[in-house]
Protein backbone atom coordinates (compact mmCIF):
# COMPACT_ATOMS: atom_id res chain seq x y z
CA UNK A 1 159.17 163.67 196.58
CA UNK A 2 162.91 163.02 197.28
CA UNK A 3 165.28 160.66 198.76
CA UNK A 4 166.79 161.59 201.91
CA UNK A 5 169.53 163.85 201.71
CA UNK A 6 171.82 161.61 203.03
CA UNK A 7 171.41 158.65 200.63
CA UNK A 8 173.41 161.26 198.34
CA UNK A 9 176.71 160.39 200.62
CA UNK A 10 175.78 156.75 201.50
CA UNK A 11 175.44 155.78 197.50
CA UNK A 12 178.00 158.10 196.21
CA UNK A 13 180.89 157.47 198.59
CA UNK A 14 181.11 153.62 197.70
CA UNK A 15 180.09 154.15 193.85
CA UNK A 16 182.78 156.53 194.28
CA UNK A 17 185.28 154.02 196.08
CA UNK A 18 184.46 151.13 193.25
CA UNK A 19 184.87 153.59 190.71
CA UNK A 20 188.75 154.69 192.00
CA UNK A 21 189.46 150.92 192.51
CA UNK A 22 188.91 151.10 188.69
CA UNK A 23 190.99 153.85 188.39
CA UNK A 24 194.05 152.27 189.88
CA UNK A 25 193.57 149.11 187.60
CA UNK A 26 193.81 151.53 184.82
CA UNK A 27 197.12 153.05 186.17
CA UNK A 28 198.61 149.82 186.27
CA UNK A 29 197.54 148.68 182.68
CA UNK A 30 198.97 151.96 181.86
CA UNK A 31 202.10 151.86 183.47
CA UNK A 32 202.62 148.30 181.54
CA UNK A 33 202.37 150.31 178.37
CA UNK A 34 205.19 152.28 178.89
CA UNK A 35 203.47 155.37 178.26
CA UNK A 36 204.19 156.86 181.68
CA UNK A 37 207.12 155.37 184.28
CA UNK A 38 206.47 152.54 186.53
CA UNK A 39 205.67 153.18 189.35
CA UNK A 40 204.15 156.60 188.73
CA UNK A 41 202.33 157.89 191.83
CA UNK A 42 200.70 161.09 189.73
CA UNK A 43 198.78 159.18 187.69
CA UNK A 44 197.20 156.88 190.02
CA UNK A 45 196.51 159.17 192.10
CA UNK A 46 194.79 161.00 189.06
CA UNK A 47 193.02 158.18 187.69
CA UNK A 48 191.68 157.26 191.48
CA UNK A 49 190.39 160.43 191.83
CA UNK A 50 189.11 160.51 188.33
CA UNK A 51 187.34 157.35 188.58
CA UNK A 52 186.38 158.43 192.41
CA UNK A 53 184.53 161.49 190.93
CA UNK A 54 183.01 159.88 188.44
CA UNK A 55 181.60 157.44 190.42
CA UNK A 56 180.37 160.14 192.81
CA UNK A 57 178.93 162.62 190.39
CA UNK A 58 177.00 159.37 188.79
CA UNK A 59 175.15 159.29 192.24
CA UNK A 60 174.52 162.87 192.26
CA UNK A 61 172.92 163.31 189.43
CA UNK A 62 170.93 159.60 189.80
CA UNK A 63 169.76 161.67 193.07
CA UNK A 64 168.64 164.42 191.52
CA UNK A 65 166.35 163.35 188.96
CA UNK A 66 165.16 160.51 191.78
CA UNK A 67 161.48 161.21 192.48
CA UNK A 68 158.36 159.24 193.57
CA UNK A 69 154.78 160.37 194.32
CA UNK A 70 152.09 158.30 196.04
CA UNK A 71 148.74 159.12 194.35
CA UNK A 72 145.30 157.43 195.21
CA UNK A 73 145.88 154.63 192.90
CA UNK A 74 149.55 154.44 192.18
CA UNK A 75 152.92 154.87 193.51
CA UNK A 76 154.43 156.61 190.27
CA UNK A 77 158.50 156.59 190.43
CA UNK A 78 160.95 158.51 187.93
CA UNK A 79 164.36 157.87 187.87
CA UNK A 80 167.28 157.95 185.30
CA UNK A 81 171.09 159.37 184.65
CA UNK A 82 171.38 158.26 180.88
CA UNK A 83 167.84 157.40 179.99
CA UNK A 84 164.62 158.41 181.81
CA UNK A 85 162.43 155.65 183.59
CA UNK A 86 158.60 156.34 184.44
CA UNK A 87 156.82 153.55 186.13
CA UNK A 88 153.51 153.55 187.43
CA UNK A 89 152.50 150.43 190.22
CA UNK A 90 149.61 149.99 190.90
CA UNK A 91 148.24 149.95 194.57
CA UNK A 92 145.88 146.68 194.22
CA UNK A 93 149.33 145.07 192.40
CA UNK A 94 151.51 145.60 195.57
CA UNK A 95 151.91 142.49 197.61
CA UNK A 96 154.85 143.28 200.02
CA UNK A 97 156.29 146.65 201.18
CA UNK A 98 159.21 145.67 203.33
CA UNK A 99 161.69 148.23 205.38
CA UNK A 100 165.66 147.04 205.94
CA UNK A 101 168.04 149.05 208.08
CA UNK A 102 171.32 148.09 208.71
CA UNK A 103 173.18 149.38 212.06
CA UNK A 104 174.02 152.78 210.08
CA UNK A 105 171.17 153.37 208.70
CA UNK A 106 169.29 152.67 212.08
CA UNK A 107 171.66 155.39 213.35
CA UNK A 108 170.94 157.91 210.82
CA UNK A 109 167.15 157.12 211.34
CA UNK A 110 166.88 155.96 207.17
CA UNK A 111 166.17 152.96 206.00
CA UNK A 112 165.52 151.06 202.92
CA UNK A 113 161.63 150.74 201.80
CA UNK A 114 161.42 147.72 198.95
CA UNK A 115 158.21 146.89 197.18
CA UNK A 116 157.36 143.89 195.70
CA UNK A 117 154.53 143.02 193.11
CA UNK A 118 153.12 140.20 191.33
CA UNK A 119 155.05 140.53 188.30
CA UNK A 120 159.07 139.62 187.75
CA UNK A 121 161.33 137.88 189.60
CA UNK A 122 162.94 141.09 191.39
CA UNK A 123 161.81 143.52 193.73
CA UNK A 124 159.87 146.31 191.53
CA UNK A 125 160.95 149.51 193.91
CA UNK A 126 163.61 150.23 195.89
CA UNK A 127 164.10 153.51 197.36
CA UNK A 128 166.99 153.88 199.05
CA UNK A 129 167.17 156.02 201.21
CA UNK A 130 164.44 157.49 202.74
CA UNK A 131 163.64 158.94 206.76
CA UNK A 132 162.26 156.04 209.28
CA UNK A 133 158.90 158.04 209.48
CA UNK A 134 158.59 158.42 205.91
CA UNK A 135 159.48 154.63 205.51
CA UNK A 136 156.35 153.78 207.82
CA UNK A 137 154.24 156.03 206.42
CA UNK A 138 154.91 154.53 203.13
CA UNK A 139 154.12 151.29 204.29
CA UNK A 140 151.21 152.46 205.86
CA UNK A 141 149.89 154.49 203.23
CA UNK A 142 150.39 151.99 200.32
CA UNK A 143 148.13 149.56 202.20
CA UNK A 144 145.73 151.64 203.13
CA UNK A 145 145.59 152.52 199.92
CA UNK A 146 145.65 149.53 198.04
CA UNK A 147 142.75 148.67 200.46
CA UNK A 148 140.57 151.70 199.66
CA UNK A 149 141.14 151.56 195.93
CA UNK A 150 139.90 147.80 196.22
CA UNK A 151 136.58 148.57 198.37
CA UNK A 152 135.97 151.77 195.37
CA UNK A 153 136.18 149.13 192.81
CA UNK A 154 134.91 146.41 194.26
CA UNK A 155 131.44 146.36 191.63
CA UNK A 156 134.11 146.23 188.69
CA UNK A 157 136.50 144.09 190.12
CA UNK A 158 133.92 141.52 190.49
CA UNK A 159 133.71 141.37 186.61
CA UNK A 160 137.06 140.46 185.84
CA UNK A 161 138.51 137.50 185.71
CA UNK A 162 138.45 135.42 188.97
CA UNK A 163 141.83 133.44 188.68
CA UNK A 164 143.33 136.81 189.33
CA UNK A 165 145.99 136.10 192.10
CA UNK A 166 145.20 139.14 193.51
CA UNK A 167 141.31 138.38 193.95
CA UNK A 168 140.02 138.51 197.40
CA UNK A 169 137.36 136.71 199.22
CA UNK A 170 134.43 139.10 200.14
CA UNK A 171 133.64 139.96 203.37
CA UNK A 172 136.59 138.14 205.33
CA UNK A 173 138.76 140.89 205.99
CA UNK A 174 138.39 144.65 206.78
CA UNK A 175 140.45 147.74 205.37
CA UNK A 176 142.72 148.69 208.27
CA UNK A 177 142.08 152.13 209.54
CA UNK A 178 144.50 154.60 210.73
CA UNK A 179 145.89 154.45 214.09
CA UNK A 180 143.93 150.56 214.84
CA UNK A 181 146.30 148.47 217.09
CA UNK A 182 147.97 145.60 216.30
CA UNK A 183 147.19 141.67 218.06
CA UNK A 184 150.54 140.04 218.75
CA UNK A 185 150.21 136.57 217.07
CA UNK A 186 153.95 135.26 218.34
CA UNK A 187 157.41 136.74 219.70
CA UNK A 188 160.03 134.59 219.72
CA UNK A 189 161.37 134.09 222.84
CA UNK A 190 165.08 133.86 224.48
CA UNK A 191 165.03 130.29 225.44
CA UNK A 192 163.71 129.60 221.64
CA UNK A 193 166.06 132.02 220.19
CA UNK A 194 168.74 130.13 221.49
CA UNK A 195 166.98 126.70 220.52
CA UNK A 196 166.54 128.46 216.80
CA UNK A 197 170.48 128.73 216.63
CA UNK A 198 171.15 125.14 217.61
CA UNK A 199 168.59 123.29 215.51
CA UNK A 200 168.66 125.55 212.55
CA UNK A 201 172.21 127.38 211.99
CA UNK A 202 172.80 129.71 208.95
CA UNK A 203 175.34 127.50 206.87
CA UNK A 204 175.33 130.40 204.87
CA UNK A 205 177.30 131.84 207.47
CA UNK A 206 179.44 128.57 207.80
CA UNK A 207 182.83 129.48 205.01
CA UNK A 208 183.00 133.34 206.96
CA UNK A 209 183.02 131.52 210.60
CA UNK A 210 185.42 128.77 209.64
CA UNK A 211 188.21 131.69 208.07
CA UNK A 212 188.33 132.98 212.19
CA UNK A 213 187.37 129.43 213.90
CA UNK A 214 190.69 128.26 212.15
CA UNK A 215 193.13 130.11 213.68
CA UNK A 216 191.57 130.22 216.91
CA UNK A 217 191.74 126.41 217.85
CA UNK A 218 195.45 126.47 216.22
CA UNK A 219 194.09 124.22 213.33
CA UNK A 220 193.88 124.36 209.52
CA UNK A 221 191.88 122.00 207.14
CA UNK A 222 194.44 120.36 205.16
CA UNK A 223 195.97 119.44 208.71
CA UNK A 224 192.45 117.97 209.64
CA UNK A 225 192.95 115.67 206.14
CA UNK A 226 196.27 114.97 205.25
CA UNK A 227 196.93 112.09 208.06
CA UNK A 228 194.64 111.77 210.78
CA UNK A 229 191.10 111.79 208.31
CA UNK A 230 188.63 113.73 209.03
CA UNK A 231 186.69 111.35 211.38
CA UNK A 232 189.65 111.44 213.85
CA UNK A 233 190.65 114.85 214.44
CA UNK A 234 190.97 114.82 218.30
CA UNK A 235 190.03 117.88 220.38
CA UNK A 236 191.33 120.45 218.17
CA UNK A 237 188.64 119.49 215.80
CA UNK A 238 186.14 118.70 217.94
CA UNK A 239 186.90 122.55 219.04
CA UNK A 240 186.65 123.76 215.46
CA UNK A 241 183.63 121.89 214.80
CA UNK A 242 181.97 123.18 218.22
CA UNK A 243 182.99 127.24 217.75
CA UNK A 244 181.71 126.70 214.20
CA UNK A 245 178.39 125.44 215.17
CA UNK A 246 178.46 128.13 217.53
CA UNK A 247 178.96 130.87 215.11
CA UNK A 248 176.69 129.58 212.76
CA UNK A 249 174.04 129.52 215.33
CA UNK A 250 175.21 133.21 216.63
CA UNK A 251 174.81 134.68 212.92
CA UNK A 252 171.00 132.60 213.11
CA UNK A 253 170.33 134.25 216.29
CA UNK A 254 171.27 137.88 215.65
CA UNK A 255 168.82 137.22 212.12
CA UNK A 256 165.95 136.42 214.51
CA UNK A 257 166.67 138.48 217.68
CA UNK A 258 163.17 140.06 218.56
CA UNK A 259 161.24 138.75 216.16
CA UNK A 260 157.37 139.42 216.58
CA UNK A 261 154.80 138.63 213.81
CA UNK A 262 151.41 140.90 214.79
CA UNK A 263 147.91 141.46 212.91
CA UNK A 264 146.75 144.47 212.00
CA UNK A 265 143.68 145.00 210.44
CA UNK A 266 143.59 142.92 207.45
CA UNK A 267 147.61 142.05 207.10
CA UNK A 268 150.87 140.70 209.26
CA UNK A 269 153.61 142.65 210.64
CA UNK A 270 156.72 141.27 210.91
CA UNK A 271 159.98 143.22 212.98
CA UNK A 272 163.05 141.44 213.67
CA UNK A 273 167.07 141.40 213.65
CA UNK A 274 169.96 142.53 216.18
CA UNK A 275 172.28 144.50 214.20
CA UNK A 276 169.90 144.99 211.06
CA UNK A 277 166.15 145.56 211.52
CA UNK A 278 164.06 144.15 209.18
CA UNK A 279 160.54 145.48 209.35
CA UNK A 280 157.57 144.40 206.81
CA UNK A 281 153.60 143.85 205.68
CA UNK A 282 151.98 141.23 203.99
CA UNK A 283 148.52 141.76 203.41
CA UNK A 284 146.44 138.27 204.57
CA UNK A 285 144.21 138.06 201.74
CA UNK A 286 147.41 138.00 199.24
CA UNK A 287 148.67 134.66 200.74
CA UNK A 288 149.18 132.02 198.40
CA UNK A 289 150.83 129.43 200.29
CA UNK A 290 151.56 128.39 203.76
CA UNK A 291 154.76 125.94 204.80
CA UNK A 292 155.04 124.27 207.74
CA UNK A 293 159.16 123.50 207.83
CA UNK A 294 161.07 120.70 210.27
CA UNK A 295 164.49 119.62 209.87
CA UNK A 296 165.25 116.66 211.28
CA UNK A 297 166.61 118.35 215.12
CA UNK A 298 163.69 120.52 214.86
CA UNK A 299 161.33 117.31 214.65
CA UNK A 300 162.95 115.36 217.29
CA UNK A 301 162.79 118.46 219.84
CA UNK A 302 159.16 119.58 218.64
CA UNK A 303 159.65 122.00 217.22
CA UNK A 304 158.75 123.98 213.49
CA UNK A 305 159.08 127.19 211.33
CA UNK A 306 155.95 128.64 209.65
CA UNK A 307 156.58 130.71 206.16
CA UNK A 308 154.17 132.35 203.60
CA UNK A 309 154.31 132.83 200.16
CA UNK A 310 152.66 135.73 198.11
CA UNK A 311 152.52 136.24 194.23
CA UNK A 312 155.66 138.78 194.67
CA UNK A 313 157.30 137.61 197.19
CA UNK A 314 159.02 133.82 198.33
CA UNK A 315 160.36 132.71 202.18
CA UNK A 316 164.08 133.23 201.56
CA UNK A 317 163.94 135.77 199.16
CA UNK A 318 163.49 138.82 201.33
CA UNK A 319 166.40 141.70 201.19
CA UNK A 320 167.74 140.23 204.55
CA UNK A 321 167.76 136.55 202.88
CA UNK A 322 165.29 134.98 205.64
CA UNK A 323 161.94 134.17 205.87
CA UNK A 324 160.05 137.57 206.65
CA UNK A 325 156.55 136.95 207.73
CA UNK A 326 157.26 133.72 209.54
CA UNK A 327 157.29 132.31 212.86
CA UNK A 328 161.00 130.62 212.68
CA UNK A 329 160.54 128.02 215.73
CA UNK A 330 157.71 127.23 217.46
CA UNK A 331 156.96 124.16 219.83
CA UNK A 332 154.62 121.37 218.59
CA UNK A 333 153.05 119.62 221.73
CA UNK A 334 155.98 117.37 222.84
CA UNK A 335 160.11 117.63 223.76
CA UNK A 336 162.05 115.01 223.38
CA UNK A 337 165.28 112.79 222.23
CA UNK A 338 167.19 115.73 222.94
CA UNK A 339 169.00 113.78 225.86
CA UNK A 340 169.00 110.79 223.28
CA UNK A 341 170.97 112.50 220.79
CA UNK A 342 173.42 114.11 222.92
CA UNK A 343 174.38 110.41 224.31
CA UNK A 344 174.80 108.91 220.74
CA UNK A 345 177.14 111.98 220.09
CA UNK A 346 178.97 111.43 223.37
CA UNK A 347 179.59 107.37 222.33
CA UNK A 348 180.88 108.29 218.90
CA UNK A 349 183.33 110.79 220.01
CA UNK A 350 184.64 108.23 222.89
CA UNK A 351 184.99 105.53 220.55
CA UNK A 352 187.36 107.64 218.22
CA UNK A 353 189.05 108.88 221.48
CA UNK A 354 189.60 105.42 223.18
CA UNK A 355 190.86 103.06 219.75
CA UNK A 356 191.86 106.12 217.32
CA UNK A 357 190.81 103.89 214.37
CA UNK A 358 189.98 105.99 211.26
CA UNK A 359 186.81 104.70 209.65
CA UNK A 360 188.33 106.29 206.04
CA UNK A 361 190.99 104.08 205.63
CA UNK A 362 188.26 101.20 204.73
CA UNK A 363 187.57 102.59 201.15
CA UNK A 364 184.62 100.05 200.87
CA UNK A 365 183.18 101.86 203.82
CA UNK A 366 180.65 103.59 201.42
CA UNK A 367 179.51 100.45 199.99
CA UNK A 368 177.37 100.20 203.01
CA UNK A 369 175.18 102.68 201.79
CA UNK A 370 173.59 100.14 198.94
CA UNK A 371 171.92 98.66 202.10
CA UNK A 372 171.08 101.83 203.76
CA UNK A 373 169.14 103.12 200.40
CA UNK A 374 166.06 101.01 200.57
CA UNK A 375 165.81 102.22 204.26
CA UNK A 376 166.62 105.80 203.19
CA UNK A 377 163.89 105.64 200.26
CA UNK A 378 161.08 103.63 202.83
CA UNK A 379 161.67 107.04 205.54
CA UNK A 380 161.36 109.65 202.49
CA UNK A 381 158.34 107.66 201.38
CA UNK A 382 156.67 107.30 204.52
CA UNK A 383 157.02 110.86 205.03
CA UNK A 384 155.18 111.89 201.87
CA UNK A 385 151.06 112.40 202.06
CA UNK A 386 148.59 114.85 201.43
CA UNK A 387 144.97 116.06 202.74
CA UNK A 388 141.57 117.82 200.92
CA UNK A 389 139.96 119.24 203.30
CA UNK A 390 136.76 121.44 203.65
CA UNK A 391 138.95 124.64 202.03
CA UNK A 392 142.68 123.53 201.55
CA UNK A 393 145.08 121.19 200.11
CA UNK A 394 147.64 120.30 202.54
CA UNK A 395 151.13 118.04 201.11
CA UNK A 396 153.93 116.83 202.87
CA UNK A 397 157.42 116.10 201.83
CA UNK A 398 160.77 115.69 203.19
CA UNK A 399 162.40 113.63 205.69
CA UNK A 400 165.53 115.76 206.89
CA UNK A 401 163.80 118.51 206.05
CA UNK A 402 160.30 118.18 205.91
CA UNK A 403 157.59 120.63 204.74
CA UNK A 404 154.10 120.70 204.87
CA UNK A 405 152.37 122.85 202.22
CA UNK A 406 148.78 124.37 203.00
CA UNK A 407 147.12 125.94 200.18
CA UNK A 408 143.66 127.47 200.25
CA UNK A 409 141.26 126.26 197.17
CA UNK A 410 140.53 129.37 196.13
CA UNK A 411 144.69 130.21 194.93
CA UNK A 412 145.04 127.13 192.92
CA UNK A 413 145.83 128.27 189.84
CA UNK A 414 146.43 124.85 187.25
CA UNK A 415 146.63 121.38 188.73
CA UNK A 416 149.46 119.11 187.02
CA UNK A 417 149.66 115.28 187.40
CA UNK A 418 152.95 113.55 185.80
CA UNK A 419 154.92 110.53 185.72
CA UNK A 420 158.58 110.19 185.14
CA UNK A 421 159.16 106.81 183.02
CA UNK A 422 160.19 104.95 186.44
CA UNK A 423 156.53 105.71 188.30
CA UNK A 424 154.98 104.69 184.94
CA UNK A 425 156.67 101.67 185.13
CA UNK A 426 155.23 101.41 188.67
CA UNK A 427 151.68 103.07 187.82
CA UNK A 428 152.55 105.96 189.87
CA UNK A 429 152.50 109.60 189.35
CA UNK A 430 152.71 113.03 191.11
CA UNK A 431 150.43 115.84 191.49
CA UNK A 432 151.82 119.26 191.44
CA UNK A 433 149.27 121.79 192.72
CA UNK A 434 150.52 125.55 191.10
CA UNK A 435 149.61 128.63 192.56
CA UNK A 436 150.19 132.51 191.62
CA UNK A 437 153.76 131.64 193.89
CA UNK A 438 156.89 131.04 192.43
CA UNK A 439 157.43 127.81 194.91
CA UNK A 440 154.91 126.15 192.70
CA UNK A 441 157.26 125.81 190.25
CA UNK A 442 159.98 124.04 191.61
CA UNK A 443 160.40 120.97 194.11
CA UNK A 444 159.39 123.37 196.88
CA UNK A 445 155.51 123.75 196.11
CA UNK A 446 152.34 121.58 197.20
CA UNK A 447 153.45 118.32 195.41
CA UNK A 448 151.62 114.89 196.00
CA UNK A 449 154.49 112.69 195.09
CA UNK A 450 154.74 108.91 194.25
CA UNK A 451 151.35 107.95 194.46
CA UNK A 452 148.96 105.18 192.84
CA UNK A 453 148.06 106.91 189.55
CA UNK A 454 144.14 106.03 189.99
CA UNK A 455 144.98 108.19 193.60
CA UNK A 456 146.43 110.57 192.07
CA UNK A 457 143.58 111.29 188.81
CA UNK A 458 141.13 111.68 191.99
CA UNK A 459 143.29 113.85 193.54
CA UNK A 460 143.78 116.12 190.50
CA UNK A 461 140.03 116.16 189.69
CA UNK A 462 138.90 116.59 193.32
CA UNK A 463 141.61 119.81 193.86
CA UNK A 464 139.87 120.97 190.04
CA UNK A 465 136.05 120.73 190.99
CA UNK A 466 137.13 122.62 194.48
CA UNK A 467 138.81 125.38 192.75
CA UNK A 468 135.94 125.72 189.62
CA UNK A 469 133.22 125.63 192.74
CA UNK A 470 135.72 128.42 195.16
CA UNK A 471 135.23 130.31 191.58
CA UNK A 472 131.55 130.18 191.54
CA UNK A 473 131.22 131.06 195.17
CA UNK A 474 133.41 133.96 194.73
CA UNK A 475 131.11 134.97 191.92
CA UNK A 476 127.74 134.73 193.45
CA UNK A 477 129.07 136.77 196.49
CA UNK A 478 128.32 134.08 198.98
CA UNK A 479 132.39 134.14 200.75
CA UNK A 480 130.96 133.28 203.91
CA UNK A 481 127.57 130.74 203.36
CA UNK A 482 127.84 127.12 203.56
CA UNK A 483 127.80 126.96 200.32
CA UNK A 484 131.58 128.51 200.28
CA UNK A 485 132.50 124.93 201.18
CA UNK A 486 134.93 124.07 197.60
CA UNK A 487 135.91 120.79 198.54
CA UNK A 488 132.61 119.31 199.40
CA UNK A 489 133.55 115.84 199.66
CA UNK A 490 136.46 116.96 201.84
CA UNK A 491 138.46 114.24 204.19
CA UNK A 492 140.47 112.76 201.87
CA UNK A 493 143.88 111.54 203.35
CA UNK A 494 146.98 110.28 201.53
CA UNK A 495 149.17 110.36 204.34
CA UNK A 496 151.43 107.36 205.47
CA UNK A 497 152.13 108.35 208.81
CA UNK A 498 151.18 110.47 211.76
């Protein structure tokens, strides 16, 4: 099968465009030669449109030889200008198939279909572009495929090696069948939307608001600096520093706008975004991880953001650079402090206002931090625990922005316990629990930090006898007997606080 006739146009007129851009860069080098007169509107104009078309015709002929064919097994994809590319992915390999559209492509009914897998650090497919139908039935199909090739195999797969990260526990979920509805787990709504944009703006966005928040309050940064500092700015600054939080929390908003996370059958739906819809599947029993995330305004208010993490695929990482299958706010059983907050802010602004002292001028100001640190490192510790129970490992870390880490026993790949020489020096370690993820391997993954080393040996041996006996289970076939229980023991805590 082929691409959509009109990715042809929509990847050949900007190849195109970068390619006459190169073309004029040329002209001028030229020019500087001598070999043709300054200034020489012929041959820029030649070499644009020579670059221009070679750009274009690159994309024609990439188009041309594009094809992909969904068999029972595979999703086989040839592509190629200079040198030919076969791949073959597997259908049991697939963990995400995800579907972008910007407002064009929404438009032009296309969109983007990307697939991830286990393997690499990149997305394994993209086709680009392909019809909206053909984009869900892709999705659709690859599932439902990846499903049926599983339940065919299921005798053999049972053989192989059970630390495979794409291993599934018998009997707890079902193939999806065509046409079988969807449960809505959560949709975000307006009043948390707006709450979302507040507590959680996209700093990404923060450089691109402040280039048109700057001219509209009449202000630029070096005047913020150069006399005043930047803790007395008056209410030019206070403007720049409201529309900027504003515009952050806009850009946060649009991200989010309709966002629904549904079941169906045995994987999550996600659909969200304003002016680009981002549509996608994850199936359930290819989670590796679960994060619970607070900032420190999200944990006053009560509220948190859930994320998942498969093999292929990492909160963050998606084409649209958010967390896809994830709730992104969602109220805990309490608000408050809000009011609390907004009156310290109020004091600290009339203070400035009312004796116009500027705290920089008192270099030693920062000194005061040497007596903040011990209070500083006493929060971050007492926010740091963990949990065994029956069938997970749960950690938590962070104090401005906290995260709790949920990991079933059965997707523990290694277990790691270390000690820098500071926590040897205080017979403490840390206990890094590594799954087929690629949070596990950084700061972000289920860590037990900064505990008693005796703690943490038990810890690491407890997490290792519940993954060997998840192994076992998963062996014998019993997935859903009491005896499916890994962590028999269970119950142990390690947390400091509530």
């Amino acid at each position: 099968m082929k691409l959509h006739p009109l990715s042809l146009p929509l990847r050949a007129i900007p190849r195109g465009a970068n390619g006459g851009v190169l073309g004029l860069f040329l002209s001028f080098a030229v020019e500087q030669t001598g070999i043709v007169p300054t200034g020489s509107v012929v041959t820029g104009t030649l070499l644009f449109v020579a670059g221009f078309a070679l750009g274009a015709g690159y994309e024609a002929v990439y188009y041309r030889r594009f094809e992909y064919d969904l068999t029972a097994d595979t999703l086989d994809i040839g592509s190629g200008v200079l040198s030919r590319r076969e791949r073959e992915i597997p259908l049991r390999r697939i963990q995400n198939v995800d579907i972008s559209r910007g407002m064009l492509q929404r438009a032009l009914s296309i969109a983007v279909v990307d697939v991830e897998t286990a393997g690499g650090g990149q997305t394994e497919a993209s086709l680009r572009y392909v019809s909206y139908d053909e984009a869900k039935r892709l999705q659709r199909d690859l599932r439902r495929g990846e499903r049926e090739g599983s339940g065919a195999g299921g005798e053999r797969a049972s053989a192989e090696d059970a630390t495979d990260a794409d291993a599934t526990v018998e009997g707890v979920t079902e193939p999806r069948r065509r046409g079988e509805p969807g449960k809505l787990l959560f949709a975000l709504s307006p009043r948390n939307l707006v709450l979302l944009g507040l507590v959680a703006p996209d700093l990404r966005a923060l450089l691109p608001v402040l280039f048109f928040a700057v001219p509209t309050v009449g202000l630029s940064i070096p005047d913020l600096l150069a006399e005043t500092g930047a803790l007395t700015v008056g209410p030019r600054g206070a403007a720049l520093a409201i529309v900027s939080w504003i515009g952050t929390a806009a850009v946060t908003a649009a991200r989010y706008y309709d966002f629904q996370l549904s079941r169906v059958g045995d994987e999550l739906r996600y659909e969200r975004g304003l002016l680009g819809r981002y549509d996608g599947s994850i199936p359930i029993e290819k989670i590796q991880q679960v994060d619970v995330r607070e900032n420190f305004l999200m944990r006053r208010l009560g509220y948190a953001s859930l994320a998942v993490e498969t093999a292929g695929y990492t909160p963050g990482e998606g084409p649209s650079g958010g967390s896809e299958a994830a709730i992104p706010l969602a109220g805990r059983d309490r608000v408050r402090y809000a009011l609390a907050l907004g009156l310290v802010a109020g004091v600290l602004w009339i203070a400035n206002t009312l004796f116009d002292v500027s705290f920089l001028q008192y270099w030693y100001a920062p000194l005061a931090g040497i007596a903040l640190a011990p209070v500083a490192g006493h929060y971050k510790w007492l926010h740091r625990g963990y949990d065994v129970g029956g069938e997970h490992v749960l950690t938590r870390n962070g104090f401005w922005r906290r995260s709790i880490a949920v990991v079933p026993a059965y997707r523990v790949q290694t277990v790691i316990q270390t000690a820098t020489p500071f926590q040897r020096w205080r017979s403490l370690a840390t206990v890094a629990i590594d799954t087929a993820g690629s949070l596990s391997v950084t700061d972000r993954g289920a860590r037990a930090v900064d505990f008693d080393a005796s703690e943490a040996t038990d810890l690491r041996e407890t997490v290792r006898q519940g993954l060997q006996a998840s192994l076992r289970t998963r062996r014998d076939g019993f997935a859903t007997s009491e005896t499916a229980t890994p962590f028999a023991d269970g119950g142990e805590d390690g947390n400091r606080s509530e």
